[in-house]
PDB file of N, CA and C in Angstrom:
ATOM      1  N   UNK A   1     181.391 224.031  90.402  1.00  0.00           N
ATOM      2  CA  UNK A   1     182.413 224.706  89.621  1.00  0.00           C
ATOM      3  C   UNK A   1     182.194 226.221  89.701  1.00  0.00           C
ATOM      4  N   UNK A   2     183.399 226.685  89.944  1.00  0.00           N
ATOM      5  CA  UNK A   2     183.027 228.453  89.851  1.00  0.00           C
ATOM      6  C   UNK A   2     182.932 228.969  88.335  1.00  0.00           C
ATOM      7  N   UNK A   3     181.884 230.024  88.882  1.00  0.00           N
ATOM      8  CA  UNK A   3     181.980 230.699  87.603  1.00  0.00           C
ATOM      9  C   UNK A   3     182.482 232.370  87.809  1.00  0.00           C
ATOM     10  N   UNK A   4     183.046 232.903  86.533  1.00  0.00           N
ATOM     11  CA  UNK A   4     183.936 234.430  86.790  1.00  0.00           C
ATOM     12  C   UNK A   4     182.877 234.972  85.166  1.00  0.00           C
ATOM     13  N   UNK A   5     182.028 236.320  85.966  1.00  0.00           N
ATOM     14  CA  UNK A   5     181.416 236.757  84.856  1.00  0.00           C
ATOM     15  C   UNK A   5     182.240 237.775  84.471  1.00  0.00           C
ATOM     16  N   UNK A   6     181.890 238.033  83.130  1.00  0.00           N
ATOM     17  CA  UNK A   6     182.900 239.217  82.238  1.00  0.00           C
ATOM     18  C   UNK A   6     182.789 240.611  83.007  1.00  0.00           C
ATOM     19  N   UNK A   7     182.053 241.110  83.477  1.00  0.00           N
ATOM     20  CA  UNK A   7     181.946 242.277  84.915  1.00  0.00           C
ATOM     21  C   UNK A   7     182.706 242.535  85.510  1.00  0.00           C
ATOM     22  N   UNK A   8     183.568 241.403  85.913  1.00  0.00           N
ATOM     23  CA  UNK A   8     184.597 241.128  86.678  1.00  0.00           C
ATOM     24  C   UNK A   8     185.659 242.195  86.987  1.00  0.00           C
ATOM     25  N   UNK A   9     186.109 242.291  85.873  1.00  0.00           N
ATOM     26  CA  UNK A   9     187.547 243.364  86.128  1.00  0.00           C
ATOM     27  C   UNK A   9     186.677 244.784  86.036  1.00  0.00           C
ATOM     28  N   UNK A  10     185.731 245.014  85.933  1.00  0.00           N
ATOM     29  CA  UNK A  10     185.212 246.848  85.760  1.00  0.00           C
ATOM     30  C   UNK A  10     184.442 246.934  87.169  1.00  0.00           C
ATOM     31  N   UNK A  11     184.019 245.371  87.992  1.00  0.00           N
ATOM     32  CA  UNK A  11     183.289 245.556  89.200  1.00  0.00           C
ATOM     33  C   UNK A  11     184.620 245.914  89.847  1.00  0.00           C
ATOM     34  N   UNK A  12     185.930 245.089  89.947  1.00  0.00           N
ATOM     35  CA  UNK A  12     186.785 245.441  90.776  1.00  0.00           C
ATOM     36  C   UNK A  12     187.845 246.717  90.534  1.00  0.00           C
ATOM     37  N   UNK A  13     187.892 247.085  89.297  1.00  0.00           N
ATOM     38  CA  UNK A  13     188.608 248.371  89.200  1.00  0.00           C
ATOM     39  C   UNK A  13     187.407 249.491  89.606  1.00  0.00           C
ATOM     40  N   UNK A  14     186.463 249.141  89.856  1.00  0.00           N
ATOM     41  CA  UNK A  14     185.180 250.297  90.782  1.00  0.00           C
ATOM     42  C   UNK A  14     186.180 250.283  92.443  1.00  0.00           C
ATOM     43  N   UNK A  15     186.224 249.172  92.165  1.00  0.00           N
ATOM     44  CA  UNK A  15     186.361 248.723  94.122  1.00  0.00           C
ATOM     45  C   UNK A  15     187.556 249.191  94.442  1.00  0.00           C
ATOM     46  N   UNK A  16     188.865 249.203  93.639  1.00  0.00           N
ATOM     47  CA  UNK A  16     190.110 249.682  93.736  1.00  0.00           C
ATOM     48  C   UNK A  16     189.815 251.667  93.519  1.00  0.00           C
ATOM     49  N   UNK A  17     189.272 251.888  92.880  1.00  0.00           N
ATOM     50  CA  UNK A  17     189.178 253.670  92.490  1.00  0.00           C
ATOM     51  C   UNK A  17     188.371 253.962  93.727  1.00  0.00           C
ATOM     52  N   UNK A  18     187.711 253.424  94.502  1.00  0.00           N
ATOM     53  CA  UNK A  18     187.034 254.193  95.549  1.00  0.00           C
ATOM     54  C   UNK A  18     188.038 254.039  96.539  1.00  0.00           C
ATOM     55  N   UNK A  19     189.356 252.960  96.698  1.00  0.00           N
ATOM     56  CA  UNK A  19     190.295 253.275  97.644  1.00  0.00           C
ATOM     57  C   UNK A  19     190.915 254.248  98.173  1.00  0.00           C
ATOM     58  N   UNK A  20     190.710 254.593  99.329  1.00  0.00           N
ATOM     59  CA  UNK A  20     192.176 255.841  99.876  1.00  0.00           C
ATOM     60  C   UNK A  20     193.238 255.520  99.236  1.00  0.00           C
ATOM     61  N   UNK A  21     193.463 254.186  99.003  1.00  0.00           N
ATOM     62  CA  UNK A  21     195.242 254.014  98.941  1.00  0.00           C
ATOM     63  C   UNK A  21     195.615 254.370  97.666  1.00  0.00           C
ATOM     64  N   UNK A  22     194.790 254.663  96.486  1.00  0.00           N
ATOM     65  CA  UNK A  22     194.767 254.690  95.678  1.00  0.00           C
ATOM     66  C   UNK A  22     195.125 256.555  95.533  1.00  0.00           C
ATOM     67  N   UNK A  23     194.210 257.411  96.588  1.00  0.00           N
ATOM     68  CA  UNK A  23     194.442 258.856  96.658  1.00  0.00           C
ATOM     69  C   UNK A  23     196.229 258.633  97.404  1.00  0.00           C
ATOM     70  N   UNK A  24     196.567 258.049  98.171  1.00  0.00           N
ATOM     71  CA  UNK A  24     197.587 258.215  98.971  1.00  0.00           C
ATOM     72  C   UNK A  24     198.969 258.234  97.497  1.00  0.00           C
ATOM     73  N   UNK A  25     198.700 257.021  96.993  1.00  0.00           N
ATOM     74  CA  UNK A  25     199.535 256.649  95.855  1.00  0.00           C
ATOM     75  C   UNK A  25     199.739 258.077  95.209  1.00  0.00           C
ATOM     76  N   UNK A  26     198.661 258.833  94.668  1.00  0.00           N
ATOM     77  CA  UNK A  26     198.945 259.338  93.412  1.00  0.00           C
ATOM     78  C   UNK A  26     199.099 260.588  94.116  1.00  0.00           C
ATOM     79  N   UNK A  27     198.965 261.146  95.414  1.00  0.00           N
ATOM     80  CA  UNK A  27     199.660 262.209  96.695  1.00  0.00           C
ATOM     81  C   UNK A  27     200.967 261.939  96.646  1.00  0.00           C
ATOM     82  N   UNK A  28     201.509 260.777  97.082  1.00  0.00           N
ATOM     83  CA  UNK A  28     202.877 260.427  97.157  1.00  0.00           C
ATOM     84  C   UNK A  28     203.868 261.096  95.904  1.00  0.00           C
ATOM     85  N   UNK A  29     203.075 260.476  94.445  1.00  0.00           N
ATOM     86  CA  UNK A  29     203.700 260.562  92.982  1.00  0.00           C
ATOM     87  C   UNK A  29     203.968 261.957  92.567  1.00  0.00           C
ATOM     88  N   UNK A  30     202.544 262.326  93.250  1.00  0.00           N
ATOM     89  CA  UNK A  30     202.939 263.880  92.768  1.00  0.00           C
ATOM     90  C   UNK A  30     203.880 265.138  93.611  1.00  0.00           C
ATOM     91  N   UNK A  31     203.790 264.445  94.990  1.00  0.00           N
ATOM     92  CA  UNK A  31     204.831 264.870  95.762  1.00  0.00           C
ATOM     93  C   UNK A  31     206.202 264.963  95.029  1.00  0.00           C
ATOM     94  N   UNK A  32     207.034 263.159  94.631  1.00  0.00           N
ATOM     95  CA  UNK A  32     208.022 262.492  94.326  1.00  0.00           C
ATOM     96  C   UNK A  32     208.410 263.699  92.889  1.00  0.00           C
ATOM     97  N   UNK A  33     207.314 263.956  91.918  1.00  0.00           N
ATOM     98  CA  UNK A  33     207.467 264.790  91.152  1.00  0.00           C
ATOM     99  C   UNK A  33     208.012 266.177  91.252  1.00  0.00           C
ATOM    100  N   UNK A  34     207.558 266.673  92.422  1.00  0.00           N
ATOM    101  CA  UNK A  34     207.492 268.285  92.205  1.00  0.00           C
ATOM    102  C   UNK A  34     208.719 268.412  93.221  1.00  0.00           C
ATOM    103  N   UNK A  35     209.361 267.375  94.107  1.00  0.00           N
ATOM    104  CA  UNK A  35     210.572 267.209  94.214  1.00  0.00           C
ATOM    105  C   UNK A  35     211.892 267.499  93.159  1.00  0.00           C
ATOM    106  N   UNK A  36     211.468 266.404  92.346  1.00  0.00           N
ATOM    107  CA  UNK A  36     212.622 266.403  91.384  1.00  0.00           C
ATOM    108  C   UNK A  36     212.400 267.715  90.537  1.00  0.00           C
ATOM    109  N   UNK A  37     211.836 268.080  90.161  1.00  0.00           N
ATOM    110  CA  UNK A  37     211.582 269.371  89.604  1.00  0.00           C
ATOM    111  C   UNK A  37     212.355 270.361  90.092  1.00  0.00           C
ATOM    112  N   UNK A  38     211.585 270.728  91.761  1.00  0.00           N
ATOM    113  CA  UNK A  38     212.023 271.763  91.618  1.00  0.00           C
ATOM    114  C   UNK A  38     213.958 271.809  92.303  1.00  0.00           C
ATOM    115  N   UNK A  39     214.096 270.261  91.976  1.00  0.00           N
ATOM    116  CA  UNK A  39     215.981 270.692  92.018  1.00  0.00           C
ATOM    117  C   UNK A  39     216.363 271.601  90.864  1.00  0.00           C
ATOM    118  N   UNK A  40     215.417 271.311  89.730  1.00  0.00           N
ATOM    119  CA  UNK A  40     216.176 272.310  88.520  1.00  0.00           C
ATOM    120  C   UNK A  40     215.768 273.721  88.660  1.00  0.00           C
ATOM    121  N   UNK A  41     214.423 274.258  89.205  1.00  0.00           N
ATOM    122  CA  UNK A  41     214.365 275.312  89.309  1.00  0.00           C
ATOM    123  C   UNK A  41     213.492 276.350  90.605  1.00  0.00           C
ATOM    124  N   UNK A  42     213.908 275.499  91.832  1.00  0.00           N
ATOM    125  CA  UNK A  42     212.797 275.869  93.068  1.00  0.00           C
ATOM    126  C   UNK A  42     211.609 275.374  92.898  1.00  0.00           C
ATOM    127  N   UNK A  43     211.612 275.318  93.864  1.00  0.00           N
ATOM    128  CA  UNK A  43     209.933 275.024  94.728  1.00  0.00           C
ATOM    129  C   UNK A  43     208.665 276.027  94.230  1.00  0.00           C
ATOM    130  N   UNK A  44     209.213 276.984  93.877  1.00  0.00           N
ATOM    131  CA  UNK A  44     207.967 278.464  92.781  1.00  0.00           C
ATOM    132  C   UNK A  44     208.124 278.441  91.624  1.00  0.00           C
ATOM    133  N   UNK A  45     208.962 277.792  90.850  1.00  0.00           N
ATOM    134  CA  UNK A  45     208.754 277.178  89.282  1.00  0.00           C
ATOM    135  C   UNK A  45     207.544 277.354  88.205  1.00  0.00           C
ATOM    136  N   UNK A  46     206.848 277.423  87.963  1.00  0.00           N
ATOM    137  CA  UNK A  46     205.477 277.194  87.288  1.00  0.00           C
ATOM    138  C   UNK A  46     205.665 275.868  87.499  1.00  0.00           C
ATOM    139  N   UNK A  47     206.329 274.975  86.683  1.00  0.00           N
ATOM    140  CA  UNK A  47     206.256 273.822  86.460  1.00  0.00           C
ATOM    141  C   UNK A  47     205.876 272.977  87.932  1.00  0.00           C
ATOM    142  N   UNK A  48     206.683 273.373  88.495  1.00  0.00           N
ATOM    143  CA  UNK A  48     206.742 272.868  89.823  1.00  0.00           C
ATOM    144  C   UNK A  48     205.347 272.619  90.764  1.00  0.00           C
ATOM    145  N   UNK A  49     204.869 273.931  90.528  1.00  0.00           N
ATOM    146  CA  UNK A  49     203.854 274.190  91.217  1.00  0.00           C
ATOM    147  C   UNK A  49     202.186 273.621  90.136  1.00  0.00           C
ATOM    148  N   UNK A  50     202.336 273.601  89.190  1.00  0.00           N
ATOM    149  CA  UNK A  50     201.511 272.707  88.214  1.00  0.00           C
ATOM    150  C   UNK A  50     201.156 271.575  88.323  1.00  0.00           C
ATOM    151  N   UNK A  51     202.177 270.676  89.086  1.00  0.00           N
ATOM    152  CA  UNK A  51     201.932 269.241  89.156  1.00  0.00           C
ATOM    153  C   UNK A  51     201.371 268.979  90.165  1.00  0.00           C
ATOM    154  N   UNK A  52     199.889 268.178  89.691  1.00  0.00           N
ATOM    155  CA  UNK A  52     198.810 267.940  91.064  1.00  0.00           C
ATOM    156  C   UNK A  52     198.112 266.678  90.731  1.00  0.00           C
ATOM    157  N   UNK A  53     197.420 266.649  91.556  1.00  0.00           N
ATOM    158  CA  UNK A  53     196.606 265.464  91.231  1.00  0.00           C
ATOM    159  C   UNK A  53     195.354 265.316  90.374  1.00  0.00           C
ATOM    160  N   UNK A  54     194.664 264.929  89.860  1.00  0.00           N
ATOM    161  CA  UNK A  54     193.441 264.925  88.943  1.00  0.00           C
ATOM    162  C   UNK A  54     192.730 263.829  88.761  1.00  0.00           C
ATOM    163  N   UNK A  55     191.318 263.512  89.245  1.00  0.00           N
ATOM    164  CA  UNK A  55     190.880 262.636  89.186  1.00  0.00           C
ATOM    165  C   UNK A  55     190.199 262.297  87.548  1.00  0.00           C
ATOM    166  N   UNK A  56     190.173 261.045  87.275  1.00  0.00           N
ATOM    167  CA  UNK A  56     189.914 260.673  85.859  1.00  0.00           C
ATOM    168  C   UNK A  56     188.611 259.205  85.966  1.00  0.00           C
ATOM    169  N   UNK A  57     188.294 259.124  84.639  1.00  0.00           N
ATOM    170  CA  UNK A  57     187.662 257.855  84.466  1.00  0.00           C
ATOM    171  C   UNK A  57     186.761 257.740  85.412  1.00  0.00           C
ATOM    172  N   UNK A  58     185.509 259.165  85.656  1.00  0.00           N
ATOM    173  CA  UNK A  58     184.300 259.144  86.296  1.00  0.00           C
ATOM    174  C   UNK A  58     184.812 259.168  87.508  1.00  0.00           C
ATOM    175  N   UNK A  59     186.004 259.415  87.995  1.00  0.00           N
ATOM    176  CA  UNK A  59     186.700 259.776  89.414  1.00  0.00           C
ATOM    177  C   UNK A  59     186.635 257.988  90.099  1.00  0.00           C
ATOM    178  N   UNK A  60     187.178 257.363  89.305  1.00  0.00           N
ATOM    179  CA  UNK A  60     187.600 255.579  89.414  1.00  0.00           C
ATOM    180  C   UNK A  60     189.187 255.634  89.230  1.00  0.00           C
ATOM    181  N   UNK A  61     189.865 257.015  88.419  1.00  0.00           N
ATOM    182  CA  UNK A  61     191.335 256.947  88.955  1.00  0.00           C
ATOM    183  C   UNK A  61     192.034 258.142  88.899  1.00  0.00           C
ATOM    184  N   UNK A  62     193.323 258.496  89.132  1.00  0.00           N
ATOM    185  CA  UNK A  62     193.990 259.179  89.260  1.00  0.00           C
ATOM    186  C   UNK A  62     195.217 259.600  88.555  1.00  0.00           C
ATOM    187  N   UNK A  63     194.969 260.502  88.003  1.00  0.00           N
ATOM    188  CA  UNK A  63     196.333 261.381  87.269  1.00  0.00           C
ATOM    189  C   UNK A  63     197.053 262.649  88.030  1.00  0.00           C
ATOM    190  N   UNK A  64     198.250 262.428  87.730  1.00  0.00           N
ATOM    191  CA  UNK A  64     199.118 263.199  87.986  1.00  0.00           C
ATOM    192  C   UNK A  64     199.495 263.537  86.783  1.00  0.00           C
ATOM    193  N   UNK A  65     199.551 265.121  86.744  1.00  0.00           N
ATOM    194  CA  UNK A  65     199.336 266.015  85.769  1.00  0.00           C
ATOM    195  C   UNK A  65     200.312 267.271  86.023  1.00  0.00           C
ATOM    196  N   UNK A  66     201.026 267.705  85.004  1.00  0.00           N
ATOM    197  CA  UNK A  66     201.756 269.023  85.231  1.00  0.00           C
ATOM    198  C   UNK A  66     200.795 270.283  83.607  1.00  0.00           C
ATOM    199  N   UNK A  67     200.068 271.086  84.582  1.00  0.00           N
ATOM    200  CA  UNK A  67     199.824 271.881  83.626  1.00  0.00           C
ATOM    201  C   UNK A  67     200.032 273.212  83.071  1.00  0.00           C
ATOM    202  N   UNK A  68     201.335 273.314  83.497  1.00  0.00           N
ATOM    203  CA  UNK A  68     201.895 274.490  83.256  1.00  0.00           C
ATOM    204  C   UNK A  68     202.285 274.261  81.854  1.00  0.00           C
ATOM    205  N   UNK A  69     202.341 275.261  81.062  1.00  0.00           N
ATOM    206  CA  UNK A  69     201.957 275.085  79.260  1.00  0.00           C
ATOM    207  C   UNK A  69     203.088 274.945  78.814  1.00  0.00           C
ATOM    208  N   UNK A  70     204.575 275.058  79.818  1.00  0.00           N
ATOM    209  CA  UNK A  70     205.460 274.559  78.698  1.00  0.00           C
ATOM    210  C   UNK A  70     206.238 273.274  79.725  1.00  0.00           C
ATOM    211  N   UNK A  71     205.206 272.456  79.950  1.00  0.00           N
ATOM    212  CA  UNK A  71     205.201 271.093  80.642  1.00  0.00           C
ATOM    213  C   UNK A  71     206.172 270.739  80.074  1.00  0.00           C
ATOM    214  N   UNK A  72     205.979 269.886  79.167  1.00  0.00           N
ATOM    215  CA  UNK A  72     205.858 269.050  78.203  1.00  0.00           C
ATOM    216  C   UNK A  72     207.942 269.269  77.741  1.00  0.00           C
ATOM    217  N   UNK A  73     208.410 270.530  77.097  1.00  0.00           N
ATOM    218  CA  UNK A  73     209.367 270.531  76.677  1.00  0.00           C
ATOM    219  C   UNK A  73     210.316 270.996  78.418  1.00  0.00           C
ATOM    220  N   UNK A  74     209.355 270.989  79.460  1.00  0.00           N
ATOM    221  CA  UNK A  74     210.490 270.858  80.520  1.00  0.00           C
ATOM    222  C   UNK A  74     210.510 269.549  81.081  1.00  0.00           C
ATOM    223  N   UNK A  75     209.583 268.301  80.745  1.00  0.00           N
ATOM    224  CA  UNK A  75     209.670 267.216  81.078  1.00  0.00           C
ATOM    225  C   UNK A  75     210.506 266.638  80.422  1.00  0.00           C
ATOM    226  N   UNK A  76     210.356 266.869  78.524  1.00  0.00           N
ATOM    227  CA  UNK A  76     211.247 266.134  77.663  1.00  0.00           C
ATOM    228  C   UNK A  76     212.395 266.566  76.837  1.00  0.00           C
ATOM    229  N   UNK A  77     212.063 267.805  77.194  1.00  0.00           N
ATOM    230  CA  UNK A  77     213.443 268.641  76.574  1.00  0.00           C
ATOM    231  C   UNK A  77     212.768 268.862  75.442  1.00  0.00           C
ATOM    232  N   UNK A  78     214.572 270.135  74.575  1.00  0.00           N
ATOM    233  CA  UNK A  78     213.543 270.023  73.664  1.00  0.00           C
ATOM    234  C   UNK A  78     214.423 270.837  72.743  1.00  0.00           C
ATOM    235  N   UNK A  79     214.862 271.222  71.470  1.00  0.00           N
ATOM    236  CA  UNK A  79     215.791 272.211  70.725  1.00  0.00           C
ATOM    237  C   UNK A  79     215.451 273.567  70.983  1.00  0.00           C
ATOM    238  N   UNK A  80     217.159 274.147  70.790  1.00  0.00           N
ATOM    239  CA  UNK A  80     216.777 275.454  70.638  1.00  0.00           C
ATOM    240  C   UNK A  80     216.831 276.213  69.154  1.00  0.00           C
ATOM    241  N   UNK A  81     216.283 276.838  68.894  1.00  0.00           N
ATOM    242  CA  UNK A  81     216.706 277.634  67.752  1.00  0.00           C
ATOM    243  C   UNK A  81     216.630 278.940  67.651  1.00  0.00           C
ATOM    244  N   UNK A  82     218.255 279.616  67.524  1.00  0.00           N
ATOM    245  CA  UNK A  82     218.821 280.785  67.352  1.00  0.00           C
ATOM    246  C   UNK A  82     218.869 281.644  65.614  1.00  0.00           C
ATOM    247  N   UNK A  83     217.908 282.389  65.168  1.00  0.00           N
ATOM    248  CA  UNK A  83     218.071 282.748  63.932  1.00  0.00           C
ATOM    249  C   UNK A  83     218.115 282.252  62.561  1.00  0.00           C
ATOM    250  N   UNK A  84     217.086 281.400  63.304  1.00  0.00           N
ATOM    251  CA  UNK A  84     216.638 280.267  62.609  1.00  0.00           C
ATOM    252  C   UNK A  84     217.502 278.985  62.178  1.00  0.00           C
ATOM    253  N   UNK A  85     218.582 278.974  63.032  1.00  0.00           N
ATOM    254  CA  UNK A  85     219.133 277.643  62.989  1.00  0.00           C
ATOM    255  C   UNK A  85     219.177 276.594  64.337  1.00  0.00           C
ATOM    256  N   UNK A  86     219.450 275.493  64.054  1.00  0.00           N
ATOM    257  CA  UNK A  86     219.400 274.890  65.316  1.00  0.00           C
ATOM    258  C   UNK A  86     220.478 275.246  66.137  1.00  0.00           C
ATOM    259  N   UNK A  87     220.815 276.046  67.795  1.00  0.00           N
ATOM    260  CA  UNK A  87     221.805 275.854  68.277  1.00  0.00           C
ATOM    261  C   UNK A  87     222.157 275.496  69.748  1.00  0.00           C
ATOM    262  N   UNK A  88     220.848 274.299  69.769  1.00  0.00           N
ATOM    263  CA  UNK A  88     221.366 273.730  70.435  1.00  0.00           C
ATOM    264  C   UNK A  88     219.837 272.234  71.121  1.00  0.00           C
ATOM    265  N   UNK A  89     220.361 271.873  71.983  1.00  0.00           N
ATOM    266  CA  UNK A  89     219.073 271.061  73.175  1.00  0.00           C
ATOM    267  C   UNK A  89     219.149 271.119  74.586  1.00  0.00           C
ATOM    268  N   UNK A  90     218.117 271.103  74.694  1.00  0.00           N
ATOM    269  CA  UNK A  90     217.905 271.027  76.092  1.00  0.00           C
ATOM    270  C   UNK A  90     217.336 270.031  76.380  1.00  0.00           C
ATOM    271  N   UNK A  91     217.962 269.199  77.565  1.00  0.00           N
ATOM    272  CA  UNK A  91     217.786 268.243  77.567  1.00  0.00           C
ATOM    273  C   UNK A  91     216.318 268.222  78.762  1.00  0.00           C
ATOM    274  N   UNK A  92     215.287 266.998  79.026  1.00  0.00           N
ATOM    275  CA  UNK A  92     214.571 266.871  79.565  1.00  0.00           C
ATOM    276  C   UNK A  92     214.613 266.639  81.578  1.00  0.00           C
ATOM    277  N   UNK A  93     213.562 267.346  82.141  1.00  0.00           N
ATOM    278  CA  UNK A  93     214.214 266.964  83.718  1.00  0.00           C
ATOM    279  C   UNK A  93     213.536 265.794  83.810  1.00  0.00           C
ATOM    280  N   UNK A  94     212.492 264.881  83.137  1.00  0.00           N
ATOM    281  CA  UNK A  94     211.841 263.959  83.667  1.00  0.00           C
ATOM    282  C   UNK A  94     211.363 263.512  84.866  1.00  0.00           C
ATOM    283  N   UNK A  95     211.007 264.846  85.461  1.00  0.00           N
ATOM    284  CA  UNK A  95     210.808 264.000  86.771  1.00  0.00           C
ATOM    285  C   UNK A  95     209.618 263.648  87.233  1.00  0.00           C
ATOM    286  N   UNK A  96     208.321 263.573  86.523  1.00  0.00           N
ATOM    287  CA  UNK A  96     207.086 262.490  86.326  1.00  0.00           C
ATOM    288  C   UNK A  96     207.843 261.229  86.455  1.00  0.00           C
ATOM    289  N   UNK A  97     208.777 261.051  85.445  1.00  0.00           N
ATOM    290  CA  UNK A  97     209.430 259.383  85.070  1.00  0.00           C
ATOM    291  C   UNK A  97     210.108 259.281  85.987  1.00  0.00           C
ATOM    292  N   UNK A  98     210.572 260.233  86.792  1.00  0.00           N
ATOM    293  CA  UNK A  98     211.715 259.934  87.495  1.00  0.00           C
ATOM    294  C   UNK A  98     210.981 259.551  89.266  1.00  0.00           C
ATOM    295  N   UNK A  99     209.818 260.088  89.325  1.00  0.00           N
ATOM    296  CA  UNK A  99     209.186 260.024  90.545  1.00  0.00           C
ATOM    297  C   UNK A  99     208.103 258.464  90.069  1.00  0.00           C
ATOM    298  N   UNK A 100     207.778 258.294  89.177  1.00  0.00           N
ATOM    299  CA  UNK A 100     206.491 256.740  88.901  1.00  0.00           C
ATOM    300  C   UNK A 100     207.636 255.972  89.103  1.00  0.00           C
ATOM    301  N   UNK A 101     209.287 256.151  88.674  1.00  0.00           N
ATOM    302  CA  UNK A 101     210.260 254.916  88.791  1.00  0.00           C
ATOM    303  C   UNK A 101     210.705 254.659  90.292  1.00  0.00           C
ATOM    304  N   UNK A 102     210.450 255.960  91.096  1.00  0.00           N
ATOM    305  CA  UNK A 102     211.121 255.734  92.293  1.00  0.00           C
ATOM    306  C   UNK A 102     209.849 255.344  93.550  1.00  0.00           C
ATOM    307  N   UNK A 103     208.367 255.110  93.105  1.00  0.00           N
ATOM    308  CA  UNK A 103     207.389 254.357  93.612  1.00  0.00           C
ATOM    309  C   UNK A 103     207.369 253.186  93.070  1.00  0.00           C
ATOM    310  N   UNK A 104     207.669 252.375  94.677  1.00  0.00           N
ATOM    311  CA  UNK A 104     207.069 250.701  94.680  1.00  0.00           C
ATOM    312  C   UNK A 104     205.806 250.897  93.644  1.00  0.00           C
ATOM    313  N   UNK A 105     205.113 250.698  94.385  1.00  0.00           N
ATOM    314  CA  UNK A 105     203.689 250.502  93.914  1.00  0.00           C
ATOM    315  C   UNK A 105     202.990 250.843  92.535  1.00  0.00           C
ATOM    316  N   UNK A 106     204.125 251.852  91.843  1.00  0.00           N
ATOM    317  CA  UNK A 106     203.892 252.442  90.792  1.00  0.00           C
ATOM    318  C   UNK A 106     204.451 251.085  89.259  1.00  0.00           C
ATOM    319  N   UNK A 107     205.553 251.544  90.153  1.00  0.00           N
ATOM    320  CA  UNK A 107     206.533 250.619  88.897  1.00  0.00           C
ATOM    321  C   UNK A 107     206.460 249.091  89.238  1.00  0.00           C
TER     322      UNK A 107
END
């Protein structure tokens, strides 16, 4: 009878993070990203140019990361306010979400 020790999934997510395909993937994502981006504002954007790759979790995986400091409200949008009232939103470019949805392998 086989046996499966509890090790199991942290021996093989070792074995998957030392993959190339795993660097290729998250090359691709962050490519797919800084695509959609820079339709809203060029290819020299901050934003644009922020989004890279970053290894995580003792370098076992990979993030794609935008760290340009106003990431965040150009990924998700975000209100405006004129004189202290609200007048208006801006809406989000998503294109992290829009590049993990348009990878197989991702989604």
């Amino acid at each position: 009878m086989a046996e499966v020790f509890d090790s199991v999934t942290r021996t093989v997510s070792i074995m998957a993070g030392k993959s190339t395909v795993m660097d290729s993937v998250a090359d691709e994502l962050a490519e797919l990203a800084r695509g959609f981006a820079s339709k809203h504002s060029g290819p020299n954007d901050a934003f644009v140019r922020s989004i890279r790759v970053q290894k995580a979790g003792n370098g076992k995986d990979r993030l794609v990361v935008a760290t340009d400091p106003l990431a965040i409200p150009k990924e998700l949008g975000h209100v405006v306010i004129s004189h202290g009232e609200l007048a208006g939103y801006v809406k989000g470019q998503h294109s992290l979400g829009k590049a993990v949805a348009a990878i197989h392998e991702v989604s």
